[in-house]
Protein backbone atom coordinates (compact mmCIF):
# COMPACT_ATOMS: atom_id res chain seq x y z
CA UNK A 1 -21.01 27.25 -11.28
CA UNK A 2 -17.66 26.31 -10.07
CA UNK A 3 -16.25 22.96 -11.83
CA UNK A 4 -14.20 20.49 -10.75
CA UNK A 5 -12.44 17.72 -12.81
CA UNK A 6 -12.14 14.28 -11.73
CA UNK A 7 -9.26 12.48 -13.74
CA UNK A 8 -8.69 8.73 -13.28
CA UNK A 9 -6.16 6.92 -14.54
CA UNK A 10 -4.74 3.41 -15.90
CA UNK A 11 -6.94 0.19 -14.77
CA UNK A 12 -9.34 2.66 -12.67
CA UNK A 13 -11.79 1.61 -15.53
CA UNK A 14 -12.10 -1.87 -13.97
CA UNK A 15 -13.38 -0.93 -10.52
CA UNK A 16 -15.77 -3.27 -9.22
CA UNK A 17 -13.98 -6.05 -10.76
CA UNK A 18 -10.23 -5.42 -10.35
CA UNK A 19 -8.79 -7.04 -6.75
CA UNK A 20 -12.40 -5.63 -4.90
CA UNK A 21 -10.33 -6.51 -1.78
CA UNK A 22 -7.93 -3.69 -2.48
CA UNK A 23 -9.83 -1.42 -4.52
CA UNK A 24 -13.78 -2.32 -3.30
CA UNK A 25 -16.33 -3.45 -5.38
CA UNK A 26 -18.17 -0.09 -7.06
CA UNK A 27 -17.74 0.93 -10.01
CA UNK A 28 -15.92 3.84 -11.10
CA UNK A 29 -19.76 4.83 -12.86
CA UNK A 30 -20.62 4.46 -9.03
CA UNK A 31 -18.14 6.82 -7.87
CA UNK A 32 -19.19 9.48 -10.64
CA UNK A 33 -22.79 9.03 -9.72
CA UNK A 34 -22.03 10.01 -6.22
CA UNK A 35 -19.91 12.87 -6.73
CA UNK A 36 -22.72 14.20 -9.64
CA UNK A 37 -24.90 13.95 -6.48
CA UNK A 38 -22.93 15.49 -3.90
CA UNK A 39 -21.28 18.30 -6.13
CA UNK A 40 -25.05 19.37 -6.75
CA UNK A 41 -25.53 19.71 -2.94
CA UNK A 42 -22.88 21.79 -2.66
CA UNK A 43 -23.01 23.52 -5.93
CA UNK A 44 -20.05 22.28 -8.32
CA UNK A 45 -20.12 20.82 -11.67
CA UNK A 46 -17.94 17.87 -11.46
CA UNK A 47 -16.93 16.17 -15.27
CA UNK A 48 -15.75 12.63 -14.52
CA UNK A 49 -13.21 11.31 -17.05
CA UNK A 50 -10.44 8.15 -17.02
CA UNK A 51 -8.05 6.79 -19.58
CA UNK A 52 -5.27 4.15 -19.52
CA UNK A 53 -2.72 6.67 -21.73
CA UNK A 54 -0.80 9.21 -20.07
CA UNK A 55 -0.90 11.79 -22.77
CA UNK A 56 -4.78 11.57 -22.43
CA UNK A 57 -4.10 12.71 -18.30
CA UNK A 58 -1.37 15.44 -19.15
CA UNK A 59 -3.82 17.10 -22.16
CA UNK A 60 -7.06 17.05 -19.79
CA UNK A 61 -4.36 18.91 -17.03
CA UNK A 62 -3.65 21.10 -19.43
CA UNK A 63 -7.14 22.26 -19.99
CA UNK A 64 -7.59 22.69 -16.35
CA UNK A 65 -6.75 26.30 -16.45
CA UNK A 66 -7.67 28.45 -13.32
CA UNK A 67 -10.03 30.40 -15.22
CA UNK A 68 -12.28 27.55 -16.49
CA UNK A 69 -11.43 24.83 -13.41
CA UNK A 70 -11.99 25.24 -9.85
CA UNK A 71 -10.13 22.35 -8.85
CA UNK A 72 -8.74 19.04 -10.38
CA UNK A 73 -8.82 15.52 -8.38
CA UNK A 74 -6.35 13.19 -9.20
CA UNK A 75 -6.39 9.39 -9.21
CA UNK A 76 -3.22 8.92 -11.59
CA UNK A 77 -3.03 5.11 -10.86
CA UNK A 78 -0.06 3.52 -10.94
CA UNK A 79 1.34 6.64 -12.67
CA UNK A 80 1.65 8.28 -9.50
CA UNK A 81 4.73 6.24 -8.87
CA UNK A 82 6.14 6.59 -12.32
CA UNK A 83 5.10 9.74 -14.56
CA UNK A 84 7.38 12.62 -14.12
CA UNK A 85 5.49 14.00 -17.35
CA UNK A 86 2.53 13.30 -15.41
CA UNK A 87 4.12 15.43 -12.39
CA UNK A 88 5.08 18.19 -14.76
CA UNK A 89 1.60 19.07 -16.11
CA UNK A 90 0.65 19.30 -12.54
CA UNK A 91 3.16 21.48 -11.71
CA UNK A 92 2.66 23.65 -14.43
CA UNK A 93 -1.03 24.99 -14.24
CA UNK A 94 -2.51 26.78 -11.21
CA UNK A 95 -5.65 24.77 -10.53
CA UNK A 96 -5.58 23.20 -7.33
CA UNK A 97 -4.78 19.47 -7.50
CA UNK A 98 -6.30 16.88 -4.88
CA UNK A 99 -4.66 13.81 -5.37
CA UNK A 100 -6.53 10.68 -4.18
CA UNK A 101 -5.91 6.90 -4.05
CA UNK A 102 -8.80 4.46 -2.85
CA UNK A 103 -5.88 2.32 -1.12
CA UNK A 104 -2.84 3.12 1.32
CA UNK A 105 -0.24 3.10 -0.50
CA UNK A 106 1.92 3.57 2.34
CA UNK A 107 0.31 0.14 3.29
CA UNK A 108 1.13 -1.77 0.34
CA UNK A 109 3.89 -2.88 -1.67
CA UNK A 110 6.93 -0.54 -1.08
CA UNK A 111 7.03 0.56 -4.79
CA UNK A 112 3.70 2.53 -4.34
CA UNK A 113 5.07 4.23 -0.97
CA UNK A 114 6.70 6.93 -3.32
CA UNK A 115 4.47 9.12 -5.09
CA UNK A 116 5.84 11.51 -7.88
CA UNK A 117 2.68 14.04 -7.93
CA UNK A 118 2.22 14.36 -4.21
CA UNK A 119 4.67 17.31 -3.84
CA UNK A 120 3.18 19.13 -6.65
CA UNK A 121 -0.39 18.48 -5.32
CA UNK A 122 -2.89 20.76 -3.26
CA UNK A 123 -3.12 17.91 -1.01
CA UNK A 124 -3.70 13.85 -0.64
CA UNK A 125 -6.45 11.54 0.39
CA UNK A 126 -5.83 7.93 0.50
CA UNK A 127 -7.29 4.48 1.99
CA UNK A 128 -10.88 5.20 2.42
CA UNK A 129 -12.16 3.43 -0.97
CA UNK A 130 -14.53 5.48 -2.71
CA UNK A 131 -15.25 7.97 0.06
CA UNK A 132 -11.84 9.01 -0.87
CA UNK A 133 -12.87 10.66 -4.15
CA UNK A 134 -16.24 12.19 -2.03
CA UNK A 135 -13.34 13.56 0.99
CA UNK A 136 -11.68 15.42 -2.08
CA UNK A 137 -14.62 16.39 -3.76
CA UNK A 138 -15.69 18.36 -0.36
CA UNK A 139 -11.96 19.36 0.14
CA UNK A 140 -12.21 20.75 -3.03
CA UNK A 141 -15.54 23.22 -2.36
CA UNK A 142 -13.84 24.81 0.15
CA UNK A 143 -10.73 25.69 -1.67
């Protein structure tokens, strides 16, 4: 079965609570449990993880090798605007990379316009809340 890694960065752990007007009000244990559902319906294995250290995000990238990963999606928080580590370990392994934001970025404050992984990502999905992470997940079974 083909398995794809969900990674979620800094503050993503406070979904549901954090600013719901920006971010929504489920839960990122609401977003998992739809992607566990959907990736069954189209036949993935999806392992749902989130930390608030960077080091945590560039080891998991690390162990998304081609081999063991079909495809990684990316919500790096706000270290999509600041981690040029975080870009590197991107860069440097061959799984495909779906980057995804709930919000616009491009809509909000101009120091989230610029995004550090986005050139070194597959692709991008932003602004559509949760069905964000359920746009990349099907992106992602038809890489």
């Amino acid at each position: 079965m083909r398995k794809v890694l969900v990674l979620n960065g800094p503050n993503l752990n406070l979904l549901g609570t954090r600013e719901p007007a920006i971010y929504g009000s489920q839960t990122l244990d609401d977003i998992a449990g739809e992607l566990l559902g959907r990736a069954g319906e189209l036949g993935l294995e999806v392992d749902v993880r989130q930390s608030n250290h960077e080091g945590h995000l560039i080891d998991w990238l690390h162990e998304a090798q081609a081999d063991k990963v079909h495809a990684v999606i990316l919500n790096a928080g706000g270290f999509t605007h600041t981690s040029v580590a975080l870009r590197d370990a991107v860069a440097a392994i061959t799984t495909p990379v779906i980057e995804v934001h709930l919000s616009n970025p491009q809509a909000r404050e101009s120091f989230r316009h610029r995004s550090l992984i986005s050139g070194v990502c597959t692709g991008s999905i932003s602004g559509f809340g949760a069905l964000s992470y359920r746009l990349a997940l099907d992106a992602a079974a038809r890489l």
